[in-house]
C-alpha atoms as a PDB file:
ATOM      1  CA  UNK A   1      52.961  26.427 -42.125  1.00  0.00           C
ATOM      2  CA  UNK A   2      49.235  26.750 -41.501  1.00  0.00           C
ATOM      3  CA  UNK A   3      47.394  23.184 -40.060  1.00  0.00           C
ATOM      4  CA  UNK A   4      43.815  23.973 -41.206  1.00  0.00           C
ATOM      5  CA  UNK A   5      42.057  20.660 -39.622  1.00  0.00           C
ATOM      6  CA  UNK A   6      42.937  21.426 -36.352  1.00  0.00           C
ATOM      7  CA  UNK A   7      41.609  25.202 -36.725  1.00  0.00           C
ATOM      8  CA  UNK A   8      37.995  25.292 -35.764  1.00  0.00           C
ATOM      9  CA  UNK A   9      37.042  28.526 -37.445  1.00  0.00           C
ATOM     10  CA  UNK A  10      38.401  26.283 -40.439  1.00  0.00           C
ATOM     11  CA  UNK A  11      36.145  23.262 -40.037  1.00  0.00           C
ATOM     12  CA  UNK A  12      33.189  25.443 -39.550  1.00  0.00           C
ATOM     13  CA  UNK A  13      33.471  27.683 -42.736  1.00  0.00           C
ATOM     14  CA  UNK A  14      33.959  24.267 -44.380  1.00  0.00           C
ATOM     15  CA  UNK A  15      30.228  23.141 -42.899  1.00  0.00           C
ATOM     16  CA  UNK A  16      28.723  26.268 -43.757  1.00  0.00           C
ATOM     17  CA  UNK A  17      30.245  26.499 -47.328  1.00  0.00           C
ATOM     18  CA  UNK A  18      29.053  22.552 -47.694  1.00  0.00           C
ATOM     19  CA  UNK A  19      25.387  23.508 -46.531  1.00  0.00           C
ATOM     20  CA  UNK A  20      24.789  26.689 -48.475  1.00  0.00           C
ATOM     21  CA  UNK A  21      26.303  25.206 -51.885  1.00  0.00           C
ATOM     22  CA  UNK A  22      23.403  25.310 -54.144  1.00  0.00           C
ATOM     23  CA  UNK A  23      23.607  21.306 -53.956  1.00  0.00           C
ATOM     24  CA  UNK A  24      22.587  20.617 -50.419  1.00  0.00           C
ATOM     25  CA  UNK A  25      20.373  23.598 -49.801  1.00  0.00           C
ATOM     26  CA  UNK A  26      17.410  22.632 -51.540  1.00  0.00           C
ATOM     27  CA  UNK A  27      17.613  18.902 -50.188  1.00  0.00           C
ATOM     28  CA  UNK A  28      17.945  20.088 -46.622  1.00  0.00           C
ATOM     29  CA  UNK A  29      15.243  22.677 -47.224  1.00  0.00           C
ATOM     30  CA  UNK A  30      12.713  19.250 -48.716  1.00  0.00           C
ATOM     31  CA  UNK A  31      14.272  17.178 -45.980  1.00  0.00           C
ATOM     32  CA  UNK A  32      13.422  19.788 -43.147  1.00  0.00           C
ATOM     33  CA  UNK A  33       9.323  19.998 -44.789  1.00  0.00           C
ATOM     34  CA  UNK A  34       8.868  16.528 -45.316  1.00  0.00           C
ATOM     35  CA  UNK A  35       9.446  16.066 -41.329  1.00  0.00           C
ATOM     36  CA  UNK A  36       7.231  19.032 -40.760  1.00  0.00           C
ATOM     37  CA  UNK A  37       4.883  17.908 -42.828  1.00  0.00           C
ATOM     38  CA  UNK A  38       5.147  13.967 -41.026  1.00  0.00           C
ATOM     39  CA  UNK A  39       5.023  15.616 -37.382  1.00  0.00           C
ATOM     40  CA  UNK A  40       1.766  17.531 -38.287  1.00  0.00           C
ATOM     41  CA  UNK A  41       0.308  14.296 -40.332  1.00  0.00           C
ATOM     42  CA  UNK A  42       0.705  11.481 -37.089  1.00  0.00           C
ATOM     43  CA  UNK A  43      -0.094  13.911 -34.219  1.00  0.00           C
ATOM     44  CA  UNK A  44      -3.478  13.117 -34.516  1.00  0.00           C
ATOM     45  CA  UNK A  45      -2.350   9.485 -33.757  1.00  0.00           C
ATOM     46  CA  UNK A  46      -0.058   9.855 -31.834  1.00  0.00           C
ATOM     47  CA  UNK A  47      -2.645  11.877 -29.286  1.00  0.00           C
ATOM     48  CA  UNK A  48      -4.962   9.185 -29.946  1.00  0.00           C
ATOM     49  CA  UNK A  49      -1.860   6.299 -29.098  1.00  0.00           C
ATOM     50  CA  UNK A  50      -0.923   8.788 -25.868  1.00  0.00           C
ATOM     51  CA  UNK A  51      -4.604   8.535 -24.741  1.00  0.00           C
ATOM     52  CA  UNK A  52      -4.939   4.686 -25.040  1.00  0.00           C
ATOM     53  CA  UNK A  53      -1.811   4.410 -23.083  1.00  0.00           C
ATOM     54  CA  UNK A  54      -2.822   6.772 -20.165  1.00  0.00           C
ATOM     55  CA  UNK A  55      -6.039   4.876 -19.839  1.00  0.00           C
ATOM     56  CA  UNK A  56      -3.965   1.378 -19.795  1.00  0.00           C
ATOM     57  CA  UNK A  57      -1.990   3.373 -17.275  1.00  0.00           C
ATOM     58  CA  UNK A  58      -4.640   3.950 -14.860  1.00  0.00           C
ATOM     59  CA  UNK A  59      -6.023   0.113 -15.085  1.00  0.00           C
ATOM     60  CA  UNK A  60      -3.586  -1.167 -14.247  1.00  0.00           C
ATOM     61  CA  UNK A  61      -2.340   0.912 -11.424  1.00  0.00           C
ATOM     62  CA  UNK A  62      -5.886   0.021 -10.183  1.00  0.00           C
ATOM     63  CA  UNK A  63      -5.913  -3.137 -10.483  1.00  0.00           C
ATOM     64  CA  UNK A  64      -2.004  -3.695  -8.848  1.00  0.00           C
ATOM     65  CA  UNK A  65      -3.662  -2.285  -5.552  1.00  0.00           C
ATOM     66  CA  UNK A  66      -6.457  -4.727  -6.105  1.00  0.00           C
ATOM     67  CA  UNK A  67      -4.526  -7.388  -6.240  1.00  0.00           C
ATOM     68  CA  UNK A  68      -1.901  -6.268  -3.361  1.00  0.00           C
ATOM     69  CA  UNK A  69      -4.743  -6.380  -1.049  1.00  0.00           C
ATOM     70  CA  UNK A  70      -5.842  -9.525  -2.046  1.00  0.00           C
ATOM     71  CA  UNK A  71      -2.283 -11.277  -1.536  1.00  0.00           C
ATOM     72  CA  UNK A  72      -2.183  -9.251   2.163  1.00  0.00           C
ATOM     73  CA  UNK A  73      -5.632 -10.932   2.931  1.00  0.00           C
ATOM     74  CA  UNK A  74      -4.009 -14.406   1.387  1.00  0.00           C
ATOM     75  CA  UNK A  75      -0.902 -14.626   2.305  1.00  0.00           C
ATOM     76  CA  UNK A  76      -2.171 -13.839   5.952  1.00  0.00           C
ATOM     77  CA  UNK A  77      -4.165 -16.313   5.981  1.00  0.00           C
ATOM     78  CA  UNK A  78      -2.399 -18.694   4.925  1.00  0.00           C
ATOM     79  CA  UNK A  79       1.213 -17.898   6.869  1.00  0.00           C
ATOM     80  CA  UNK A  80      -0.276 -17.432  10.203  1.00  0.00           C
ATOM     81  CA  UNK A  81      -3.981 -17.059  10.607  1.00  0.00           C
ATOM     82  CA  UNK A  82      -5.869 -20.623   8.940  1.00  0.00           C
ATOM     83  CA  UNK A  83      -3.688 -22.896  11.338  1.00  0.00           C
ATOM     84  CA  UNK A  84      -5.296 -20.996  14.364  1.00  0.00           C
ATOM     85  CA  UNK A  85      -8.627 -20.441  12.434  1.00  0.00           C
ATOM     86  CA  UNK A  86      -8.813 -24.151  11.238  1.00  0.00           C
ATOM     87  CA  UNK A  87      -9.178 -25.718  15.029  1.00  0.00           C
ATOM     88  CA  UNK A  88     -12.534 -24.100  15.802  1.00  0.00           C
ATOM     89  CA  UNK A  89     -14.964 -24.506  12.788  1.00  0.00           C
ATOM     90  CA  UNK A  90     -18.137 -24.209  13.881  1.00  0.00           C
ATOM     91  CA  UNK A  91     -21.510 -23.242  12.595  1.00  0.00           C
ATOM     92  CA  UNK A  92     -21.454 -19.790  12.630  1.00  0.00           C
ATOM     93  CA  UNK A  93     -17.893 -20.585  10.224  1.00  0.00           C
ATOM     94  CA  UNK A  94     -14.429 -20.834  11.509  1.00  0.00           C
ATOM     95  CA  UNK A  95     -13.127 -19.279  14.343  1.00  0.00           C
ATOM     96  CA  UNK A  96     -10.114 -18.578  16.222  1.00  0.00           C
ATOM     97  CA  UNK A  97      -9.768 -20.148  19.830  1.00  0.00           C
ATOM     98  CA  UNK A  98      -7.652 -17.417  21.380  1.00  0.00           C
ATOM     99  CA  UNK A  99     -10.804 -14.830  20.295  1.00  0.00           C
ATOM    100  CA  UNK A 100     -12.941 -17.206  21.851  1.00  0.00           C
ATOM    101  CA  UNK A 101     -11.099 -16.831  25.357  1.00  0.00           C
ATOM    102  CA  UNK A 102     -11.358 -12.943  24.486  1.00  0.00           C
ATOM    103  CA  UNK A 103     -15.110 -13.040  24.441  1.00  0.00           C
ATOM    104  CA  UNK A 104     -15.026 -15.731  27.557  1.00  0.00           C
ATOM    105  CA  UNK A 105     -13.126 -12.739  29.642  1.00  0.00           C
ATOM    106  CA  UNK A 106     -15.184  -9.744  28.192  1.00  0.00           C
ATOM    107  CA  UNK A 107     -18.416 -11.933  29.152  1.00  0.00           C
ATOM    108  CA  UNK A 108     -17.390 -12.366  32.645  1.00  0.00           C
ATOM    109  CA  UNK A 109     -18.678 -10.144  35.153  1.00  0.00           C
ATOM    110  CA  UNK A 110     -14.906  -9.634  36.755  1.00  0.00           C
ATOM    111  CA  UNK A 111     -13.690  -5.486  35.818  1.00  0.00           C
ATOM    112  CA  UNK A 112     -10.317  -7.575  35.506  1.00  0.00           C
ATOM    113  CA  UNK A 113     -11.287 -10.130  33.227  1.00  0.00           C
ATOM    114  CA  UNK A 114     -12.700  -7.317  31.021  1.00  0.00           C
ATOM    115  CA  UNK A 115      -9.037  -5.428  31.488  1.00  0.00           C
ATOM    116  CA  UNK A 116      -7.489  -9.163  30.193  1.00  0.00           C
ATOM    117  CA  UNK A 117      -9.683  -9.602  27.105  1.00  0.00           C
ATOM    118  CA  UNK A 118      -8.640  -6.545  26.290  1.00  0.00           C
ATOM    119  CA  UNK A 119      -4.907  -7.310  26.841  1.00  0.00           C
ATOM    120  CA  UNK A 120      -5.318 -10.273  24.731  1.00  0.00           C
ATOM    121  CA  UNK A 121      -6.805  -8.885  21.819  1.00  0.00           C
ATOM    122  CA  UNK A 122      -4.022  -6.628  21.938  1.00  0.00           C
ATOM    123  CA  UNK A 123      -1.635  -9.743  21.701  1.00  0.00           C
ATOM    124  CA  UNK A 124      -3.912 -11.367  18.795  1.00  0.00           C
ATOM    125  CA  UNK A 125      -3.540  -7.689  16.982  1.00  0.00           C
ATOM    126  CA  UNK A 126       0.238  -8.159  17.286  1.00  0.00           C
ATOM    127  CA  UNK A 127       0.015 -11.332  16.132  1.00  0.00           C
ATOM    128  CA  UNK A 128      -2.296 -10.245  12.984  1.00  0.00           C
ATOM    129  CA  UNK A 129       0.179  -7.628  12.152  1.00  0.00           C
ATOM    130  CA  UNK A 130       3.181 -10.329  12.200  1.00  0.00           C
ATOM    131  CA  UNK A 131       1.439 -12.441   9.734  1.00  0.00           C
ATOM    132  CA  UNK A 132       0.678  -9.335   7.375  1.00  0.00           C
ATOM    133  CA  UNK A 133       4.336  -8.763   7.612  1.00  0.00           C
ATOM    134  CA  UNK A 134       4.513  -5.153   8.924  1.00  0.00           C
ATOM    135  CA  UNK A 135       7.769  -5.189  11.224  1.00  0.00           C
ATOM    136  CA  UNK A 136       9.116  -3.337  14.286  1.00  0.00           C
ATOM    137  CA  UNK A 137       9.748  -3.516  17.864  1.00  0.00           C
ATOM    138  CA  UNK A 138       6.035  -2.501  19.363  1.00  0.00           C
ATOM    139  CA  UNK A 139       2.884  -2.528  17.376  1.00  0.00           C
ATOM    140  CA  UNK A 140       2.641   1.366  17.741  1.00  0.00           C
ATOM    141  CA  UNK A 141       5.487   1.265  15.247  1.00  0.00           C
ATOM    142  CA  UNK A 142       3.848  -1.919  13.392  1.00  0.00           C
ATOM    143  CA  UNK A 143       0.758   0.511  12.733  1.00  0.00           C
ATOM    144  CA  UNK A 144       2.994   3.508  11.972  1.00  0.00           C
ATOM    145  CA  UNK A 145       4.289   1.455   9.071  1.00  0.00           C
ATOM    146  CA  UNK A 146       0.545   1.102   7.401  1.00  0.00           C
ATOM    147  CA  UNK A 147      -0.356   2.422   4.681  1.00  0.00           C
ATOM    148  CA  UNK A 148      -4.618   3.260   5.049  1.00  0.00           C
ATOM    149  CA  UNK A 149      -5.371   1.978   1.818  1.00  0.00           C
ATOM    150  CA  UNK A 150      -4.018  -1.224   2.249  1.00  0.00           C
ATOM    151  CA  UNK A 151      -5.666  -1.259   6.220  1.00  0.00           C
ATOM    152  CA  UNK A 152      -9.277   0.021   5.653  1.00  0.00           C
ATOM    153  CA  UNK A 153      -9.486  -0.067   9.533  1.00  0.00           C
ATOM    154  CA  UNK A 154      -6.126   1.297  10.814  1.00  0.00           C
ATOM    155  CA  UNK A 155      -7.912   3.902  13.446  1.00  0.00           C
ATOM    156  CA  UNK A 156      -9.965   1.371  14.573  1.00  0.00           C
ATOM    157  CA  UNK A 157      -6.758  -0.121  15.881  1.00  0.00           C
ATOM    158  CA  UNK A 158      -5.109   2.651  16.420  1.00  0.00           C
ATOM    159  CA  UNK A 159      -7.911   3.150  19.154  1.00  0.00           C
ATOM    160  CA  UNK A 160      -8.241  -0.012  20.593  1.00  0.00           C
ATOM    161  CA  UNK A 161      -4.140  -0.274  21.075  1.00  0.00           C
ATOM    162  CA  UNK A 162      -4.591   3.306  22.603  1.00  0.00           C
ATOM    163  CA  UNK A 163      -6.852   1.479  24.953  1.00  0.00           C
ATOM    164  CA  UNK A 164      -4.816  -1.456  25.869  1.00  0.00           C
ATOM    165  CA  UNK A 165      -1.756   0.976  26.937  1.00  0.00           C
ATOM    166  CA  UNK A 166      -3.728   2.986  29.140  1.00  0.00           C
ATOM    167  CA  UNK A 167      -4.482  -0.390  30.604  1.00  0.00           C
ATOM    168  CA  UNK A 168      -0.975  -2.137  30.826  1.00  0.00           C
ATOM    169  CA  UNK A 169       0.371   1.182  32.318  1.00  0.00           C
ATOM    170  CA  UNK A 170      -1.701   2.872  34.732  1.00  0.00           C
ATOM    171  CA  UNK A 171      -3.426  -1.155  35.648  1.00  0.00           C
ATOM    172  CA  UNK A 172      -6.693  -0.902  38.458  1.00  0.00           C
ATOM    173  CA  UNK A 173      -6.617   3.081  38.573  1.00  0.00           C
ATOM    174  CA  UNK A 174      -7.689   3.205  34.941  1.00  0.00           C
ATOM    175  CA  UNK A 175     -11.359   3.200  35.014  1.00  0.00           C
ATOM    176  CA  UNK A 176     -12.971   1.030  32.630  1.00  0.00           C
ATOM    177  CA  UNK A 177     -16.781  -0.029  32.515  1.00  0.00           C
ATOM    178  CA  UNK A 178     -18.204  -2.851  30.886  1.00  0.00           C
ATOM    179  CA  UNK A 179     -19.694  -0.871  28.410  1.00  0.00           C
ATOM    180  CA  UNK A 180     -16.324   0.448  27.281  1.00  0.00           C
ATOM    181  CA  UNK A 181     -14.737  -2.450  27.562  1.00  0.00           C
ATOM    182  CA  UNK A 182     -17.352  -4.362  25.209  1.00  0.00           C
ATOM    183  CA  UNK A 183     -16.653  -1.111  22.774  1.00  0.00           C
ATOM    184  CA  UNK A 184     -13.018  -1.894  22.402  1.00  0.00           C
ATOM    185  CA  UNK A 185     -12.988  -5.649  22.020  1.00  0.00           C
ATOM    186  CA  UNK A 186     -15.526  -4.652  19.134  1.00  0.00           C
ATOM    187  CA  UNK A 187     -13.064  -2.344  17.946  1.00  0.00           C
ATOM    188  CA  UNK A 188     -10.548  -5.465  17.539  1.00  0.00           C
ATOM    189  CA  UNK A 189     -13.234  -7.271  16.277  1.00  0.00           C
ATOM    190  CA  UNK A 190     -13.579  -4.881  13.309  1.00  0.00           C
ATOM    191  CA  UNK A 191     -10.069  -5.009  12.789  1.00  0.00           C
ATOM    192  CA  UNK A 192      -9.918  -8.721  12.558  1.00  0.00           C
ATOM    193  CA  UNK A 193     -12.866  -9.628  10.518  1.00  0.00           C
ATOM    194  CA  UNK A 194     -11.434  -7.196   7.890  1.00  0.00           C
ATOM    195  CA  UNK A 195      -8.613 -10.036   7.303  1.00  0.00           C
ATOM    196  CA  UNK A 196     -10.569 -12.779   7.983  1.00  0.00           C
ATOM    197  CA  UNK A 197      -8.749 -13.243  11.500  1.00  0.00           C
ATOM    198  CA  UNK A 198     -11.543 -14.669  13.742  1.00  0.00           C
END
């Protein structure tokens, strides 16, 4: 005895004897050109749909790096930098007392007050770079972890830090003049006015 339903040759001369029966074939043949016919009928919208979507697309990855540097600048300044900004408002606008020690030491006429502005500014970049959340155990890998478009002045930085180590590890024998020494604290200076630090 023959079992037919569990033969597959079976079951698929069935399906092709059911398709080809002069019943079905002319409503699958209507069926298959009515859903030509509806592809070639909303292409034109749906290209039109496709471009209004690829233009919402591009807003609004636009605007989410807008707004991402906006909440860095915020959320700095209000996690760590307004306490230390809001004890020296003056006229010039609010400032931050440990950059005003900075300037006292790269105003002095001492080559080693010069060399500890420059230390310091180092410490108030490290302390920028805590509020803005970037982590790691040195700020070499702190500015590693930035992205430039979020930190328009990352090689500014990147110099200045360059700068301080050359300082902090070679001490008096690194040379240093007063006119380099006024060129890096302005190189922090950039770096903080960008978030609103000092």
């Amino acid at each position: 005895m023959q079992i037919n339903f569990l033969n597959p040759e079976y079951l698929f001369k069935k399906v092709y004897d059911a398709i080809s029966a002069t019943t079905l074939l002319p409503l699958l043949v209507f069926f298959l050109e009515w859903l030509r016919e509806f592809l070639v009928r909303i292409s034109g919208i749906s290209t039109g749909v496709s471009l209004v979507l690829l233009t919402g697309i591009g807003y609004s990855i636009i605007r989410i790096r807008q707004i991402r540097a906006r909440e860095v600048a915020t959320f700095a300044g209000l996690v760590e930098i307004a306490p230390a900004r809001a004890e020296g408002v003056g006229e010039e606008g609010p400032r931050n007392p440990k950059w005003e020690k900075v300037q006292a030491h790269i105003n002095s006429e001492n080559a080693g007050d010069w060399r500890l502005a420059i230390l310091e500014a180092d410490i108030l970049l490290d302390e920028l770079l805590d509020a803005l959340k970037y982590r790691g155990e040195s700020i070499g890998e702190k500015l590693k972890k930035i992205e430039p478009s979020d930190f328009t002045t990352l090689n500014l930085a990147w110099e200045a830090h360059k700068i301080r180590n050359h300082i902090a590890h070679e001490g008096s024998e690194f040379l240093l003049s007063d006119r380099e020494a006024k060129r890096v604290i302005k190189l922090y200076e950039e770096v903080f006015k960008e978030f609103q630090y000092i």
